[in-house]
N, C-alpha and C. Protein backbone atom coordinates (compact mmCIF):
# COMPACT_ATOMS: atom_id res chain seq x y z
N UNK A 1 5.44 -10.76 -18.26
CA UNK A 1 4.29 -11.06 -17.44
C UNK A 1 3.26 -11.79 -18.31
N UNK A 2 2.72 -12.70 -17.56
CA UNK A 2 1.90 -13.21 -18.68
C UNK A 2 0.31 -12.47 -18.79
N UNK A 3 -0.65 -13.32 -19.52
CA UNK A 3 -2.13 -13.14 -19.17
C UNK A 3 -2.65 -12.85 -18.36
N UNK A 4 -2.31 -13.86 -17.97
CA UNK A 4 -2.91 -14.19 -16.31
C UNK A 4 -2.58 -13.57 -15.24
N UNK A 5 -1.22 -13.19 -15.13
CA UNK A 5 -1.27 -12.75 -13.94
C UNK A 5 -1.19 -10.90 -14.14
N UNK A 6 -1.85 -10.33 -15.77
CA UNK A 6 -2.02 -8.88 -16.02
C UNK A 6 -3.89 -9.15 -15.71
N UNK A 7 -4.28 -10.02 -15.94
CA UNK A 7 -5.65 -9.60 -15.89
C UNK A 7 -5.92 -10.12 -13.79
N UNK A 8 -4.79 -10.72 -13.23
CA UNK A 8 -5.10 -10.61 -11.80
C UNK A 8 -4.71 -9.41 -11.31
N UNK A 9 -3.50 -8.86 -11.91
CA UNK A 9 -3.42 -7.71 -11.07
C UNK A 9 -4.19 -6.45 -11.74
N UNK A 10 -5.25 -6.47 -12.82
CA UNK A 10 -5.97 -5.45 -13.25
C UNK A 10 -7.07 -5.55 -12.23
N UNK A 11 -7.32 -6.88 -11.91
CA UNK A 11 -8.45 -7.12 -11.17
C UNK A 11 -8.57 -6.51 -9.72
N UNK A 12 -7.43 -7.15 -9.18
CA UNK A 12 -6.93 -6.47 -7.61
C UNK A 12 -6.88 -4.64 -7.57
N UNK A 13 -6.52 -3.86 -8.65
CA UNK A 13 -6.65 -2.60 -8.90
C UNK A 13 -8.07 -1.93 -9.11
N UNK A 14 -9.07 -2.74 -9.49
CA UNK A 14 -10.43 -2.28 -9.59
C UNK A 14 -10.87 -2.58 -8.72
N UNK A 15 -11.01 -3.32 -7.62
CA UNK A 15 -10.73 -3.79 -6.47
C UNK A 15 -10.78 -2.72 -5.46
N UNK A 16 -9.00 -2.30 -5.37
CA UNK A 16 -8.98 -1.70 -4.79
C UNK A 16 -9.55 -0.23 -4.81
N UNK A 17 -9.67 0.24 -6.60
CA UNK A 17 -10.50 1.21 -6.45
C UNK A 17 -11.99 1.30 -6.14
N UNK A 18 -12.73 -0.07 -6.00
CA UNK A 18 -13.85 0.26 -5.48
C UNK A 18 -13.76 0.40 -4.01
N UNK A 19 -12.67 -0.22 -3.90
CA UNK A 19 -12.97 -0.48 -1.81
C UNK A 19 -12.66 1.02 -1.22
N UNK A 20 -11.33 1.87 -2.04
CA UNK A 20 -11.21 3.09 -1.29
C UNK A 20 -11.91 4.32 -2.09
N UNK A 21 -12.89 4.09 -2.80
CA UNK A 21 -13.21 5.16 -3.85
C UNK A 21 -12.42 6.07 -4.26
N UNK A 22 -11.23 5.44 -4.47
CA UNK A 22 -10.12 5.85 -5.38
C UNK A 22 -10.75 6.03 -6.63
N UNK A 23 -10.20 7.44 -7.40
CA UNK A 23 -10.71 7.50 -8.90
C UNK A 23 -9.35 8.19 -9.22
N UNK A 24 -9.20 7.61 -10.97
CA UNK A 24 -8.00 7.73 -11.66
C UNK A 24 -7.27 6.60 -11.71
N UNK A 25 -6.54 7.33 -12.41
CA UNK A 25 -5.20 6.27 -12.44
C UNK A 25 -4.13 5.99 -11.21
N UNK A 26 -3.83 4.80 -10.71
CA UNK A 26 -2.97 4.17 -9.67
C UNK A 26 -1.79 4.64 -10.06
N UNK A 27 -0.99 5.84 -9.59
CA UNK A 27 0.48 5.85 -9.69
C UNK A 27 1.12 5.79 -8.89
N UNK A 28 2.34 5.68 -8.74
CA UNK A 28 3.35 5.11 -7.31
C UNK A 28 3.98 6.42 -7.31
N UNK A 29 3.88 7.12 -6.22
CA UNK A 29 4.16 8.79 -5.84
C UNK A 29 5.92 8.50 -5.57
N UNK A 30 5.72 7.66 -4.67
CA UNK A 30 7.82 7.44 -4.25
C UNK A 30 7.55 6.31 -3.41
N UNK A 31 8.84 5.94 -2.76
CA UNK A 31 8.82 4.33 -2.11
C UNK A 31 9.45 4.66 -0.97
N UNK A 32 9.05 4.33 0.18
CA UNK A 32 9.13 4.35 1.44
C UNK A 32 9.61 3.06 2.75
N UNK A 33 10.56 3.12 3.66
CA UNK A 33 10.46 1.43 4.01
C UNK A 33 9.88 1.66 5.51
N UNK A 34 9.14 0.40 6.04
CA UNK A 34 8.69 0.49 7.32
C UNK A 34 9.98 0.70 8.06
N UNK A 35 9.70 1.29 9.52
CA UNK A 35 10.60 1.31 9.98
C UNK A 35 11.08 0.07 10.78
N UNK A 36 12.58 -0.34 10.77
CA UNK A 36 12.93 -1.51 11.31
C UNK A 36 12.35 -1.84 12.85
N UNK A 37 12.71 -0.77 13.30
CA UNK A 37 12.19 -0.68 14.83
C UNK A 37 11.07 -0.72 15.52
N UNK A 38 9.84 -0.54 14.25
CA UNK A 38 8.60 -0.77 14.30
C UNK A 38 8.00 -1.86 15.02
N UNK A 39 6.66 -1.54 15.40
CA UNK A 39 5.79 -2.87 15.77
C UNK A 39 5.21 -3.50 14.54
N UNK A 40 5.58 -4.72 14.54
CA UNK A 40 4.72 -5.44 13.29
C UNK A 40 3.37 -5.31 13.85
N UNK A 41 2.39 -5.13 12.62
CA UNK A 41 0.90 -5.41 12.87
C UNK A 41 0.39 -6.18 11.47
N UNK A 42 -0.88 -6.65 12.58
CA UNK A 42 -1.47 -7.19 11.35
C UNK A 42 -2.82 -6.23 10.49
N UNK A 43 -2.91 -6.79 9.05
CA UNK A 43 -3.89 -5.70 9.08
C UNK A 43 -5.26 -5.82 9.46
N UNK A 44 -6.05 -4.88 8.91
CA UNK A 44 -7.42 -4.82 9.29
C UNK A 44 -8.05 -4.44 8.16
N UNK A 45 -9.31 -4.28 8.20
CA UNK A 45 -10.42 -3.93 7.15
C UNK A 45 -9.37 -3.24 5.91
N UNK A 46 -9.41 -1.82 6.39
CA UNK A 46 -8.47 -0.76 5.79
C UNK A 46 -7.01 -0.59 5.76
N UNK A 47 -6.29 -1.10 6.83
CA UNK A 47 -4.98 -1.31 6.99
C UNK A 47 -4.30 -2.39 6.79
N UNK A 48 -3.00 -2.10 5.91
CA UNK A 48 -2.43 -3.11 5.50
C UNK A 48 -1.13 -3.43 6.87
N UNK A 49 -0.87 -5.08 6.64
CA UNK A 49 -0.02 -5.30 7.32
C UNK A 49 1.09 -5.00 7.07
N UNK A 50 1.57 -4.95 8.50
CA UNK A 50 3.03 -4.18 8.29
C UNK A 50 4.20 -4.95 8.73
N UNK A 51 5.84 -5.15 8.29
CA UNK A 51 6.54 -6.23 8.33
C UNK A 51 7.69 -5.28 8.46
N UNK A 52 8.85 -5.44 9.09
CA UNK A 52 9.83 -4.75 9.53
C UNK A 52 10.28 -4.50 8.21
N UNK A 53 10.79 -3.18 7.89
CA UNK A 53 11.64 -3.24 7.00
C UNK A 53 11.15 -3.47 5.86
N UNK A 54 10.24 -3.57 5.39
CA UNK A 54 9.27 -3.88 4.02
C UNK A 54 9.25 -2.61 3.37
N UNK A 55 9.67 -2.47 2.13
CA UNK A 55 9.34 -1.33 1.22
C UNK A 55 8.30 -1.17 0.45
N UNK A 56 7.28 -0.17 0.95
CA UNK A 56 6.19 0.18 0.59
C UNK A 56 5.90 0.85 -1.19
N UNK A 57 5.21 0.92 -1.80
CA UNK A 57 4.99 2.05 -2.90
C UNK A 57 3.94 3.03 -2.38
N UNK A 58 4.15 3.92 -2.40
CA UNK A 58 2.79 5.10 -1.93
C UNK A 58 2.32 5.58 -3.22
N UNK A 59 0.87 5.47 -2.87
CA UNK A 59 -0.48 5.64 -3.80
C UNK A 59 -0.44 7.30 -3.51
N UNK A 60 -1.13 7.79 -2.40
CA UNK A 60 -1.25 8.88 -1.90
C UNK A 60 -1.08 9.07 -0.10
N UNK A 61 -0.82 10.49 -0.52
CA UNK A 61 -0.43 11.09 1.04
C UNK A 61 -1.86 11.30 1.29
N UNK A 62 -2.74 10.93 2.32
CA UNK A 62 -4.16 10.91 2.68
C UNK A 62 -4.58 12.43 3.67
N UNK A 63 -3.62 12.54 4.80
CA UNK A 63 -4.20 13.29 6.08
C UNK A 63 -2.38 13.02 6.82
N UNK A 64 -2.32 13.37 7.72
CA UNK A 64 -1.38 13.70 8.04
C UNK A 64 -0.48 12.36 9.13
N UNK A 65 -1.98 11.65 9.56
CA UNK A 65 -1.19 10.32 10.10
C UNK A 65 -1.10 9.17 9.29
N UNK A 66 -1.94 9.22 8.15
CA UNK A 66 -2.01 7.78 7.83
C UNK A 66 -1.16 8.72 5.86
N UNK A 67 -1.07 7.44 5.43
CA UNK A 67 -0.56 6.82 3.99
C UNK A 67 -1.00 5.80 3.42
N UNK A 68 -1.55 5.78 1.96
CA UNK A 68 -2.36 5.15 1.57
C UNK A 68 -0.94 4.15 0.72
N UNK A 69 -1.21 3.11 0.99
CA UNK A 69 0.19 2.21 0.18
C UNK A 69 -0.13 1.18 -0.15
N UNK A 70 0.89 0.43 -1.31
CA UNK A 70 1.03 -1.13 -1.54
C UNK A 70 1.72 -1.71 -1.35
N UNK A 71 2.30 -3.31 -1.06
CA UNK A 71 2.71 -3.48 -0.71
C UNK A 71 3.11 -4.59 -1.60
N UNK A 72 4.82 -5.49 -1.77
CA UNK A 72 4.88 -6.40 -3.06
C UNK A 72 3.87 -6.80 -3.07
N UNK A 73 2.90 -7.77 -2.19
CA UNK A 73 1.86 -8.99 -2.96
C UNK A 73 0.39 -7.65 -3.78
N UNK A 74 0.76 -6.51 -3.90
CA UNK A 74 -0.47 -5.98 -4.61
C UNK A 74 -1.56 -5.59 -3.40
N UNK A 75 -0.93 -5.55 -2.11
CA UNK A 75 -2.22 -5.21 -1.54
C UNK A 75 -2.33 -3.98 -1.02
N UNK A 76 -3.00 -3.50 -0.71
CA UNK A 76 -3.60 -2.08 -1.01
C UNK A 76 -3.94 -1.59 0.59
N UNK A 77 -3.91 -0.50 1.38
CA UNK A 77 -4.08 -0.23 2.80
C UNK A 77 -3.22 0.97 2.87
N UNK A 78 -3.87 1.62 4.22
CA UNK A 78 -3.33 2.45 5.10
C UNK A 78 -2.49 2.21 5.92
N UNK A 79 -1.73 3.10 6.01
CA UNK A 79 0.24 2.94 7.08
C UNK A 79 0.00 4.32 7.92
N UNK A 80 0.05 4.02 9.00
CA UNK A 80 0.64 5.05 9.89
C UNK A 80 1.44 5.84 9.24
N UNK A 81 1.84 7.20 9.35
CA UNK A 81 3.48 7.50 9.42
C UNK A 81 4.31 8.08 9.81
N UNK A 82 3.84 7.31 10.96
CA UNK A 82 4.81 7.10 12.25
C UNK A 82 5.73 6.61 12.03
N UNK A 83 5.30 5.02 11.50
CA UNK A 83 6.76 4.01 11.36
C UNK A 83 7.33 4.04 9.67
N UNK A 84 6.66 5.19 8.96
CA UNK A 84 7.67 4.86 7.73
C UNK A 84 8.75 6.02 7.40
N UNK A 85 9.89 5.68 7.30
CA UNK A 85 11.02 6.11 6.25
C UNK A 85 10.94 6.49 5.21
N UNK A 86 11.73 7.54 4.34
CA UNK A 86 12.10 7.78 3.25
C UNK A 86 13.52 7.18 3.30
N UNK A 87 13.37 6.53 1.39
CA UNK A 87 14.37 5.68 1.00
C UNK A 87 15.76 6.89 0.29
């Protein structure tokens, strides 16, 4: 990885810890995939978009409907989980 793209994704991580007042360290709990059968959505403020079949990393288990996750491009949001799988 180079420079550049460790000091973009340090950036996107402070980021995201200011936006969800996340404190600590970002670890990936286990990996999860949307479900195929799902409705795609797009996201919103707090929610990340969701794509059939996309394998998530989970940050944290939040409350009992939602999941706090990332997604490959680094982005950061809440998932239903409704529509996710264990891998």
């Amino acid at each position: 990885m180079t420079l550049k793209a460790c000091k973009k994704e340090e950036k996107m991580d402070r980021g995201f810890q200011k936006k969800f007042k996340f404190e600590g360290s970002i670890n990936v709990l286990t990996q999860m995939m949307v479900d195929p059968a799902a409705k795609e959505k797009r996201g919103g403020a707090k929610n990340l978009p969701l794509r059939r079949g996309e394998i998530l990393d989970v940050i944290q288990f939040t409350n009992k409907e939602q999941i706090l996750c990332r997604n490959s491009q680094r982005r950061y949001g809440y998932v239903p989980r409704a529509v996710m799988l264990p891998l």
